[in-house]
Protein backbone atom coordinates (compact mmCIF):
# COMPACT_ATOMS: atom_id res chain seq x y z
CA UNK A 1 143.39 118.41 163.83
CA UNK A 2 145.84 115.84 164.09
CA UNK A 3 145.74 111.62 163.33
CA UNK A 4 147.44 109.16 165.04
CA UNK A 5 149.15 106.90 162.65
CA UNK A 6 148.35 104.20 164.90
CA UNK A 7 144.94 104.71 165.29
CA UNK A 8 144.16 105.67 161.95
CA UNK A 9 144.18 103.67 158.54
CA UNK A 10 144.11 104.73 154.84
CA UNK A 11 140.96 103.37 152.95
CA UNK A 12 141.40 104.03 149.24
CA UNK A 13 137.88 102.85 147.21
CA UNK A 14 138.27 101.18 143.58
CA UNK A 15 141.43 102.81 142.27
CA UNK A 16 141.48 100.12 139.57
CA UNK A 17 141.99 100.40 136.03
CA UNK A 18 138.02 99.94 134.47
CA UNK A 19 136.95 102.27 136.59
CA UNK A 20 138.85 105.35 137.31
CA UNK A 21 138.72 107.05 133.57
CA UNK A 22 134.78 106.50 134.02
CA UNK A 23 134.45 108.06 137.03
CA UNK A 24 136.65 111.20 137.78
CA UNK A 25 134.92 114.52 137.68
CA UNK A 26 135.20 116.93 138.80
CA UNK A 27 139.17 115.87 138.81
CA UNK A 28 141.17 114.02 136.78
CA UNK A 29 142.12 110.45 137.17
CA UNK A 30 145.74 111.60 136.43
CA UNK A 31 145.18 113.86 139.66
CA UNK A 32 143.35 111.88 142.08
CA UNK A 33 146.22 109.20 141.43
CA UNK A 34 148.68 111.71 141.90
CA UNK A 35 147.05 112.62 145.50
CA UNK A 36 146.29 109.52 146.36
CA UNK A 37 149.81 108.35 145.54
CA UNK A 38 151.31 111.56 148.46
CA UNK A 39 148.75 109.65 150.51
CA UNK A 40 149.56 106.49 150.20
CA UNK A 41 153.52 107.39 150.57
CA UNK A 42 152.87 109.51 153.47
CA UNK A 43 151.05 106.81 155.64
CA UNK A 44 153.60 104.38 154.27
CA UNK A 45 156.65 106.16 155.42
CA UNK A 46 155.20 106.67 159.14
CA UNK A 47 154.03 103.02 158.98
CA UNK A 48 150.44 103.73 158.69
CA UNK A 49 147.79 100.68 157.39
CA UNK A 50 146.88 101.73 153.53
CA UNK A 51 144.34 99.68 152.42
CA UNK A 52 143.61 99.55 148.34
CA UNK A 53 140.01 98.46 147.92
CA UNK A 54 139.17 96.81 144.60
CA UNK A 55 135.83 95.31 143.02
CA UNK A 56 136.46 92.45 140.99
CA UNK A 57 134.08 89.07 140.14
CA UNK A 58 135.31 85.72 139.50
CA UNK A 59 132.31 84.49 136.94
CA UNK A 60 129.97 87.78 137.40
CA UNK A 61 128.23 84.90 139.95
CA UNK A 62 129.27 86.33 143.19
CA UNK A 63 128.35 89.70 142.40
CA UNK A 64 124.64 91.77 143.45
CA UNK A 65 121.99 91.20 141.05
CA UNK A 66 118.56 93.08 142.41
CA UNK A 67 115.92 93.84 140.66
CA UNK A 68 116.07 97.11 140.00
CA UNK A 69 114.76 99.95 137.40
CA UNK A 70 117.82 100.63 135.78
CA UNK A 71 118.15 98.17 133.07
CA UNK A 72 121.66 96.49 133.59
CA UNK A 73 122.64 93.77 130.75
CA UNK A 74 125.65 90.91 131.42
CA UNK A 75 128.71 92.70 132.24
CA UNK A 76 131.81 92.33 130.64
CA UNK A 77 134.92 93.06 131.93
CA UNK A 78 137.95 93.56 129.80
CA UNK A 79 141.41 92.22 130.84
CA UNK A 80 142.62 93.58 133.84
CA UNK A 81 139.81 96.17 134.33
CA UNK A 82 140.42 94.97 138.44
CA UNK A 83 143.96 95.92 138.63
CA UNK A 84 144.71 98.58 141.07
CA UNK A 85 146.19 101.26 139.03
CA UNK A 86 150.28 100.61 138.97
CA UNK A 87 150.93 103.97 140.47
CA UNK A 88 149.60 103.19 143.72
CA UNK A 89 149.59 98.84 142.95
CA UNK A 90 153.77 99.09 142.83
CA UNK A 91 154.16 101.30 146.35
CA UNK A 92 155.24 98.42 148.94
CA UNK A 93 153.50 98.13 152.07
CA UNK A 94 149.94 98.48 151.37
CA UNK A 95 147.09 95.93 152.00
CA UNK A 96 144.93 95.19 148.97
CA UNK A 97 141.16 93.83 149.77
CA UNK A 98 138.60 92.49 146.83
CA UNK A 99 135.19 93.48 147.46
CA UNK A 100 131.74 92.10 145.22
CA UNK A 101 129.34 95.11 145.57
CA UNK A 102 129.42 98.86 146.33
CA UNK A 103 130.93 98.87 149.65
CA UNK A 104 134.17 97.65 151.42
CA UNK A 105 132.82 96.47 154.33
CA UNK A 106 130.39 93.53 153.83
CA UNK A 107 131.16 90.39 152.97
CA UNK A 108 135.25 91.44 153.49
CA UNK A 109 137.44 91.49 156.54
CA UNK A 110 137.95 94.97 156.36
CA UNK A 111 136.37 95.78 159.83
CA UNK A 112 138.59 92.75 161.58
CA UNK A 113 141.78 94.35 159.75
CA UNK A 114 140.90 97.63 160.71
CA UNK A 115 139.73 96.68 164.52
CA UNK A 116 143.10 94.18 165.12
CA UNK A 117 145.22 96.85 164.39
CA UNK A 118 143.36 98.98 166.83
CA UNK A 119 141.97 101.55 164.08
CA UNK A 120 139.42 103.71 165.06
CA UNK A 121 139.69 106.45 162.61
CA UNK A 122 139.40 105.91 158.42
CA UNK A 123 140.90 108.43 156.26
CA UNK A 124 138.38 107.56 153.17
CA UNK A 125 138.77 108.32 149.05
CA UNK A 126 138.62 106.89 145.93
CA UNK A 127 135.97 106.11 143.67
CA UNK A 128 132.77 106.98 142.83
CA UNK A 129 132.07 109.07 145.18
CA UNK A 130 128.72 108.45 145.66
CA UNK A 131 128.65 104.80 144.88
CA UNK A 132 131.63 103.03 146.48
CA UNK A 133 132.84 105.67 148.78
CA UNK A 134 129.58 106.82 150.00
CA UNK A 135 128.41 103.27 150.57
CA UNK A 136 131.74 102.14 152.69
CA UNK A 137 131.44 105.55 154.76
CA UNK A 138 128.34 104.83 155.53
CA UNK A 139 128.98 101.59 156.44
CA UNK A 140 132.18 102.42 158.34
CA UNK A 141 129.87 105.29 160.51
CA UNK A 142 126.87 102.39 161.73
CA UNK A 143 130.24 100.89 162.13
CA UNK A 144 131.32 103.56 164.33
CA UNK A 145 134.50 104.74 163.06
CA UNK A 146 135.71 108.27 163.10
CA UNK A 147 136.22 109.72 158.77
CA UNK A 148 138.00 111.46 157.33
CA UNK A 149 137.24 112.37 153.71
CA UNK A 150 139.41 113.52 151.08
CA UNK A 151 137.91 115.20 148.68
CA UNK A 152 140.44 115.78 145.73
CA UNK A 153 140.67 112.22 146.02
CA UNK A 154 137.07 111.04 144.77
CA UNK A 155 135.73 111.22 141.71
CA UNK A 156 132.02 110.74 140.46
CA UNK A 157 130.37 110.51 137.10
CA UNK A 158 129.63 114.14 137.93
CA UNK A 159 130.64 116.95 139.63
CA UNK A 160 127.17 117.35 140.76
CA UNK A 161 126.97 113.58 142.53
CA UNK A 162 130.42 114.59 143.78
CA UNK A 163 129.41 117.46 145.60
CA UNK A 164 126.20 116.80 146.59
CA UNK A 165 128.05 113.78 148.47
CA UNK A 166 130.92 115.92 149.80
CA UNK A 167 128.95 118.92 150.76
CA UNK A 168 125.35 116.81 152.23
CA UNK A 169 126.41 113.54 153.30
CA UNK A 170 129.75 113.23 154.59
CA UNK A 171 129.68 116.27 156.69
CA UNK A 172 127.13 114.64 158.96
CA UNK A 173 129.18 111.17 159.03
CA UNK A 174 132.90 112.46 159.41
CA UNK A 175 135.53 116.07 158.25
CA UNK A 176 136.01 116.37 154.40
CA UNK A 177 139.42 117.86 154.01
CA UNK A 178 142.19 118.04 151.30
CA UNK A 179 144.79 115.35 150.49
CA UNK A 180 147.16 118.22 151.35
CA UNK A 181 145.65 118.84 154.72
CA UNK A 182 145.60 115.11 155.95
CA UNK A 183 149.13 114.90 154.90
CA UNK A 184 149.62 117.91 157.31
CA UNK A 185 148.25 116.06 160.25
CA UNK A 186 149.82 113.01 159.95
């Protein structure tokens, strides 16, 4: 398998501060940074498009509030819980987009970033895997793009969300494959 750097863009889901310590298994957060980070540099060095996808709120206002059976009080959200982490945030040449809900494509201009550039192909990771990631692959597939996902580069609240995502879902929408292995076909 190979990607064109030109047709193919980097897609890295809420790699932010409040979020990747809660959300890591069955890895580390020190190691999905660490992969992400040879991701990152690797598309970055060929002159790929990265994109670092955050969720953040301005008042709490512009965020999705459905009814729904899980009870969910008024969120609070510590200083700088929306930064992207500062090993990827401080790597020049990398696009960062602020999304309000689970996914990166609605209500953003991922899809016109991606589609002026002439992308066709999403290498996908990032956090949780079966909230933010799923929901953006998902989107990106009725979207029609070709995925990639990277799989040491997701985390979940579980390694059982994880891999139910990794091994059920994704397969049928795009090729899970290793950090190490995308790097390889760059």
């Amino acid at each position: 398998m190979n990607l064109s750097i030109e047709k193919t863009a980097l897609v890295l889901i809420d790699l932010q501060n409040g979020i990747i310590g809660h959300h890591s298994a069955p890895y580390t957060p020190e190691a999905i940074i660490e992969r992400a980070g040879a991701l990152v540099k690797a598309f970055v060095e060929k002159s790929g498009f990265v994109v670092l996808v955050r969720v953040s709120t301005l008042d709490g206002k512009d965020m999705l509030h459905p009814a729904t059976d899980t009870e969910q009080g008024p969120a609070s959200y510590p200083e700088g819980w929306d930064a992207i982490v500062p090993e990827l945030a401080e790597i020049a040449g990398t696009y960062t987009m602020t999304k309000r809900q689970w996914g990166a494509f609605h209500g953003t201009d991922l899809d016109s970033q991606l589609r002026r550039r002439g992308i066709d192909t999403i290498v996908l990771g990032g956090v949780s895997t079966g909230i933010g990631v799923d929901t953006t692959a998902r989107e990106a597939f009725q979207l029609g793009y070709n995925q990639v996902f990277v799989e040491d580069v997701m985390g979940a609240a579980n390694k059982e969300m994880h891999d139910y995502v990794c091994q059920t879902i994704f397969p049928r929408i795009g090729k899970v494959r290793s950090s190490a292995e995308v790097i390889s076909y760059l």
